[in-house]
Protein backbone atom coordinates (compact mmCIF):
# COMPACT_ATOMS: atom_id res chain seq x y z
CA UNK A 1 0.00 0.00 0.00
CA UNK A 2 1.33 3.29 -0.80
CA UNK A 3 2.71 5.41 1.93
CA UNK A 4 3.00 2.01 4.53
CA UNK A 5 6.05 1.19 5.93
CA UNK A 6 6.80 -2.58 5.37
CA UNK A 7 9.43 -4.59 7.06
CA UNK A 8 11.46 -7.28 5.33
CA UNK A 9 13.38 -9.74 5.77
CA UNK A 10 17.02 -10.35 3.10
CA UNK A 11 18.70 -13.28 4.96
CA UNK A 12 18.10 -15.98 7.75
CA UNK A 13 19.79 -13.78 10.26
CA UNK A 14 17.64 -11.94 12.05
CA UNK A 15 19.59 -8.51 11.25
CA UNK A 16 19.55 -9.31 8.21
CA UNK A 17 16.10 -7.23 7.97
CA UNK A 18 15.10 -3.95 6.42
CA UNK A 19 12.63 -1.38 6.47
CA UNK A 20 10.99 0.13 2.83
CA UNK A 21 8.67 3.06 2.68
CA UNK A 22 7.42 3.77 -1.20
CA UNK A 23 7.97 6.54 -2.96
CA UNK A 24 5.25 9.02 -4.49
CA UNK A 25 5.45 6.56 -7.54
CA UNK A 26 6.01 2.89 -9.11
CA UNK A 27 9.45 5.05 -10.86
CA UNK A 28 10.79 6.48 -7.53
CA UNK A 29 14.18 6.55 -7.35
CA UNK A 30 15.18 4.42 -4.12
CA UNK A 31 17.64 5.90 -0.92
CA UNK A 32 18.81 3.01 0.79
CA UNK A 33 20.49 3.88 4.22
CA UNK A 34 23.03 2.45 6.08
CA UNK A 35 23.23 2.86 10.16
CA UNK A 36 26.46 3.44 12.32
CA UNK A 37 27.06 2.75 15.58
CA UNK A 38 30.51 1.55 15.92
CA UNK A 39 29.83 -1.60 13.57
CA UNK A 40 29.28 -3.03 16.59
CA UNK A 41 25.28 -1.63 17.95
CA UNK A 42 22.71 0.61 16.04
CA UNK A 43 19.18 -0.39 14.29
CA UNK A 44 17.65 0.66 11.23
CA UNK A 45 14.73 2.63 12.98
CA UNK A 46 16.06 4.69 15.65
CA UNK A 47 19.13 5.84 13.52
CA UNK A 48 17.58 6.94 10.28
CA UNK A 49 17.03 10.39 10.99
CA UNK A 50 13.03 11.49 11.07
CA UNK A 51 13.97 14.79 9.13
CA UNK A 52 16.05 12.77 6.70
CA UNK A 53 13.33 10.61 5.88
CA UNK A 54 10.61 13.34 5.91
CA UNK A 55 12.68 14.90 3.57
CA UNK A 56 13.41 12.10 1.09
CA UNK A 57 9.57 11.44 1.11
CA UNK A 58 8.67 14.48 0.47
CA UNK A 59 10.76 14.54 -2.59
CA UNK A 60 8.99 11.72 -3.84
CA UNK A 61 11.91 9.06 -3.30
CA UNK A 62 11.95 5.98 -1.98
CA UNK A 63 14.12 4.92 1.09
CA UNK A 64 15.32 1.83 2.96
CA UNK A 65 16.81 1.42 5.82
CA UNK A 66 19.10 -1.39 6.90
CA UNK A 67 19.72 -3.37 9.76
CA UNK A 68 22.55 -5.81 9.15
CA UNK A 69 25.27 -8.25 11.60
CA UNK A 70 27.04 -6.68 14.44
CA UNK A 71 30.55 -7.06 15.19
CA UNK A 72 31.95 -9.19 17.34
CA UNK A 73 29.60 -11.64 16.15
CA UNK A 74 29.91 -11.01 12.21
CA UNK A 75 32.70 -9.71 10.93
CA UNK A 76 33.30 -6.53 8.75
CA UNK A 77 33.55 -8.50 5.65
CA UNK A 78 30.23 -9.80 6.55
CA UNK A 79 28.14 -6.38 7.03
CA UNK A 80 29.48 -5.04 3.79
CA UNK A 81 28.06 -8.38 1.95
CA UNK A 82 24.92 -8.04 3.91
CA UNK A 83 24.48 -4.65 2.52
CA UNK A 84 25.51 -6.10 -1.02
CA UNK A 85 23.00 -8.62 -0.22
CA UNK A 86 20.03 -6.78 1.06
CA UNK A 87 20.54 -4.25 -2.55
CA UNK A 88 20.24 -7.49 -4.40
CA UNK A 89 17.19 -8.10 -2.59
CA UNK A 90 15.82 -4.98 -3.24
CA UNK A 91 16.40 -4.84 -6.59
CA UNK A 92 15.17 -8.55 -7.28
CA UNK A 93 11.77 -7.10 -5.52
CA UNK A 94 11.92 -3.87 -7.17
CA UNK A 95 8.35 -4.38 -9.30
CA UNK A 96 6.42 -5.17 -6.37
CA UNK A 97 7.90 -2.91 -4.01
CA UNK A 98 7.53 -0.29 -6.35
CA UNK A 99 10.56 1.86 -7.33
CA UNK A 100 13.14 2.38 -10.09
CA UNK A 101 16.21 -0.17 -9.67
CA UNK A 102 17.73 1.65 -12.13
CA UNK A 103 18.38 5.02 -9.62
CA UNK A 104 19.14 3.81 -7.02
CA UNK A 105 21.92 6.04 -4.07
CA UNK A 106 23.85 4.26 -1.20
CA UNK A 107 23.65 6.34 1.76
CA UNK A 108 25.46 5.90 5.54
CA UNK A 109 26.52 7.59 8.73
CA UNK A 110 29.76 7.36 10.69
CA UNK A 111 30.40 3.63 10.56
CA UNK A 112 27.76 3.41 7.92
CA UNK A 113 29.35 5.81 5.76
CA UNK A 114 32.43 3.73 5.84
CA UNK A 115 30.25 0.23 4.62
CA UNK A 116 28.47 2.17 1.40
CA UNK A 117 31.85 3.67 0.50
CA UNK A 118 33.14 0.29 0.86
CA UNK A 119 30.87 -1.42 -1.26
CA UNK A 120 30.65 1.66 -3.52
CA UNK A 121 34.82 0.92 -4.04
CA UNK A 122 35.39 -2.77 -3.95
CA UNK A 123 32.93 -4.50 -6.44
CA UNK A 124 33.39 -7.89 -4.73
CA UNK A 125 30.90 -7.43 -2.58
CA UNK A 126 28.22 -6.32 -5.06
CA UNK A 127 29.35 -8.88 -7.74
CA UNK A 128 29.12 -11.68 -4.67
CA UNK A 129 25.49 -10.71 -4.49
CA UNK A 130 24.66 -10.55 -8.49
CA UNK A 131 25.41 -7.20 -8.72
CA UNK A 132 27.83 -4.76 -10.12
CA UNK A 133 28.57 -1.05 -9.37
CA UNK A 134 26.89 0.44 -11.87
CA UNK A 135 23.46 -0.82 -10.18
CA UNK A 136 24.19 2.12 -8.00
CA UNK A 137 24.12 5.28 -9.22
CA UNK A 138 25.89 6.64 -6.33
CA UNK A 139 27.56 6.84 -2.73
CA UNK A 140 26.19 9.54 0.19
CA UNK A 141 28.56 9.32 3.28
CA UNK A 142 28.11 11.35 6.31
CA UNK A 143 30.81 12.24 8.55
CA UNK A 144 33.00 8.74 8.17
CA UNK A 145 36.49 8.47 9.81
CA UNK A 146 37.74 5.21 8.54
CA UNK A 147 38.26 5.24 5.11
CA UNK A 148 41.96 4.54 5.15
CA UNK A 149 41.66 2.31 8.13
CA UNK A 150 45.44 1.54 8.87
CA UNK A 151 46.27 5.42 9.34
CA UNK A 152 42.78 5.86 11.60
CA UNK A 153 44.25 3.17 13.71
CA UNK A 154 47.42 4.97 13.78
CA UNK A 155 46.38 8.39 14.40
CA UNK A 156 42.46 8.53 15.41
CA UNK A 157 43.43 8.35 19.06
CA UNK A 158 42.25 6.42 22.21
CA UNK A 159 39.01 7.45 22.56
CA UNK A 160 37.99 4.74 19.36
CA UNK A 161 41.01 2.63 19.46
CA UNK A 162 38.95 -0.19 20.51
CA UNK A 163 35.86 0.08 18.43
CA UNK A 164 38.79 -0.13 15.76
CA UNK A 165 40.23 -3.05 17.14
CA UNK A 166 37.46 -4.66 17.80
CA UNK A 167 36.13 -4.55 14.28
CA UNK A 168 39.14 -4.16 12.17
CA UNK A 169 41.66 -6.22 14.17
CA UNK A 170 45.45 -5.91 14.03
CA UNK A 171 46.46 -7.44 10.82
CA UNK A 172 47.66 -4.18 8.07
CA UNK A 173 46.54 -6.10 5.09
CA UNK A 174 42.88 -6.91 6.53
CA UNK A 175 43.06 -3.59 7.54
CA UNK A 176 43.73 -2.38 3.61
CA UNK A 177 41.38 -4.44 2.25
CA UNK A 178 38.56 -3.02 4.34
CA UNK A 179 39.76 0.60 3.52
CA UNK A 180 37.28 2.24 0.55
CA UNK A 181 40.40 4.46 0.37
CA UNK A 182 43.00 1.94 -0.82
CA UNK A 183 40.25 0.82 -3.16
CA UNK A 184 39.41 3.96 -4.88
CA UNK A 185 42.24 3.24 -8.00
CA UNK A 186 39.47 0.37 -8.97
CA UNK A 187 36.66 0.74 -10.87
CA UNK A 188 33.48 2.35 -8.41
CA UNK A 189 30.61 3.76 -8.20
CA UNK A 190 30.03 6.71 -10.32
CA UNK A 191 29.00 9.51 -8.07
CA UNK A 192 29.99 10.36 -4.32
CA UNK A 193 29.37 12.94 -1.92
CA UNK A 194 31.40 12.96 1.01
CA UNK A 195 30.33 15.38 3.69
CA UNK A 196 32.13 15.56 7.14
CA UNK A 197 32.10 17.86 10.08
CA UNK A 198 34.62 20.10 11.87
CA UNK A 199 37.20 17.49 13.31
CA UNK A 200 40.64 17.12 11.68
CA UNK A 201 40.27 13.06 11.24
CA UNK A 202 37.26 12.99 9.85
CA UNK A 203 38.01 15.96 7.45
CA UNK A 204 41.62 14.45 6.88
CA UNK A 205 40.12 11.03 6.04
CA UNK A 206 36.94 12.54 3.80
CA UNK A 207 39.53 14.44 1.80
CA UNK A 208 41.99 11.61 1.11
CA UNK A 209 38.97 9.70 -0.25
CA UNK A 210 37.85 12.33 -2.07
CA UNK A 211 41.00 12.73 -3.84
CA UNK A 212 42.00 9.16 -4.18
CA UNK A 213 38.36 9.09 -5.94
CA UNK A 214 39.27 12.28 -8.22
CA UNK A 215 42.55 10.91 -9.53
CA UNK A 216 40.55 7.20 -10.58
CA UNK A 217 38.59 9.42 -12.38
CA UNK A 218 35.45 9.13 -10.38
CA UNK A 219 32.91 12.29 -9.84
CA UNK A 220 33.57 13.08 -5.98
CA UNK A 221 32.70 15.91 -3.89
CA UNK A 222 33.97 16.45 -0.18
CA UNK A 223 31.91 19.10 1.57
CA UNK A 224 32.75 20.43 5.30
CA UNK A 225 29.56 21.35 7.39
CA UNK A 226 29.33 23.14 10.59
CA UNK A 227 29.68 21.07 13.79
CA UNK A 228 32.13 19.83 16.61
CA UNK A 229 32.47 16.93 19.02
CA UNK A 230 29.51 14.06 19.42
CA UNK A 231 27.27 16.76 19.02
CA UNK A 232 27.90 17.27 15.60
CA UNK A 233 28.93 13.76 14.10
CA UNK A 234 25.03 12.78 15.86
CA UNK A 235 23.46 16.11 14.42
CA UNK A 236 24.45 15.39 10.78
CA UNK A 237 22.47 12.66 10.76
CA UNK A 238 19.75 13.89 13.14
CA UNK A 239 18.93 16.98 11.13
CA UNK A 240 19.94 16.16 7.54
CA UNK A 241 16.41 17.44 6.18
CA UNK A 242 15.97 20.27 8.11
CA UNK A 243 15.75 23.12 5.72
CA UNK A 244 18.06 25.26 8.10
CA UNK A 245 20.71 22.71 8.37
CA UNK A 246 23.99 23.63 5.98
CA UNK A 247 24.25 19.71 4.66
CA UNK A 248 20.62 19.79 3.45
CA UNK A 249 20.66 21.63 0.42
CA UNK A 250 23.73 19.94 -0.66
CA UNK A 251 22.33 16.84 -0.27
CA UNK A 252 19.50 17.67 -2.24
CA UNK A 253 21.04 19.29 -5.18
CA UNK A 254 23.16 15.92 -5.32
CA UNK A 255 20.42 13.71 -5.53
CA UNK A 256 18.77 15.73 -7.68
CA UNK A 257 21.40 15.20 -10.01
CA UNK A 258 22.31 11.58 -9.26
CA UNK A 259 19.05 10.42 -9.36
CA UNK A 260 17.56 12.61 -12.24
């Protein structure tokens, strides 16, 4: 039914679940978002934003939001194949859920924004699941910090060290392969937009990905939007939507391109 939020179900695992809400159409572009929390806690309902949603509905699009296996008991590897695999699901489901498959934007926060840039960088994941990058038609990440995981580790500080740890463990190459940013030479998706707040890793990290992304060739923009501290890594993903909130209009202007 039109407007009604339906809950799904794109594994056995019992994170492996999703939410949908339609679009104003059967040809709505589709938003599928991507919760942090550390890798390790989070759920697809509380941390979706309620202006970011509003917002995307009220633009007619479609949006998803995913739960998906929490480290320690699943591993890194395995959330970024759950998202892979929940898209395929999507996608396969497309004509009855009713939205375009073929416009269709990756979108995360904090940890979250690491996964989509992940799978929007390393096409193992997608093509694992049936998929390739082009069946996105483009990346949204919202104040990530571990795109280049090895230097996070390095230089992030305490405070995370052992969320870090903990989901990225101590071996450099694992480390490198789960790093959109030593990825970004490779063939990915077409479009990102990178937005991060006032603190020098995350702005240091958004950057390098940005301009890892540039060099491949690959459309990237890396946008800086008011905020410090907790505070403002929560309230980019609290009030994305708002109208007065800086990140707002860029986000929309992006997906109205992206998704046009």
């Amino acid at each position: 039914m039109a407007g009604q939020m339906q809950r799904m179900s794109y594994g056995a695992d019992e994170l492996q679940t999703a939410l949908y809400w339609p679009g104003a159409s059967v040809e709505a572009p589709l938003i599928v978002f991507v919760h942090g929390g550390g890798w390790s806690r989070g759920d697809m309902r509380s941390t979706i934003g309620s202006s970011m949603l509003a917002s995307w509905q009220s633009q007619g699009f479609a949006v998803a939001s995913l739960n998906y296996r929490l480290v320690p008991a699943s591993s890194v590897e395995q959330q970024a194949s759950d998202i892979a695999a929940a898209l395929a699901y999507l996608s396969d489901n497309a004509p009855v859920l009713g939205f375009d498959r073929e416009r269709i934007v990756l979108a995360g926060h904090s940890a979250g924004a690491h996964l989509v840039s992940l799978v929007g960088t390393d096409p193992t994941y997608l093509e694992n699941a049936g998929l390739a990058l082009t069946s996105i038609r483009g990346i949204l990440a919202l104040d990530g910090a571990a795109y280049d995981v090895p230097r996070q580790m390095e230089e992030g500080g305490r405070l995370m060290s052992q969320t870090y740890r903990n989901a990225f463990g101590t071996e450099r190459r694992r480390q490198e392969n789960l790093s959109p940013t030593f990825h970004a030479a490779a063939p990915n998706a077409a479009e990102f937009l990178i937005l991060h707040i006032d603190r020098p890793d995350a702005q240091m990290q958004s950057e390098a990905l940005g301009y890892a992304l540039v060099n491949a060739g690959t459309h990237a923009e890396v946008h800086r939007v008011p905020g410090r501290g907790l505070r403002g890594h929560r309230e980019i993903n609290r009030r994305l939507g708002d109208q007065d909130y800086p990140a707002t209009p860029l986000v929309d202007a992006w997906l109205s391109r992206v998704l046009r």
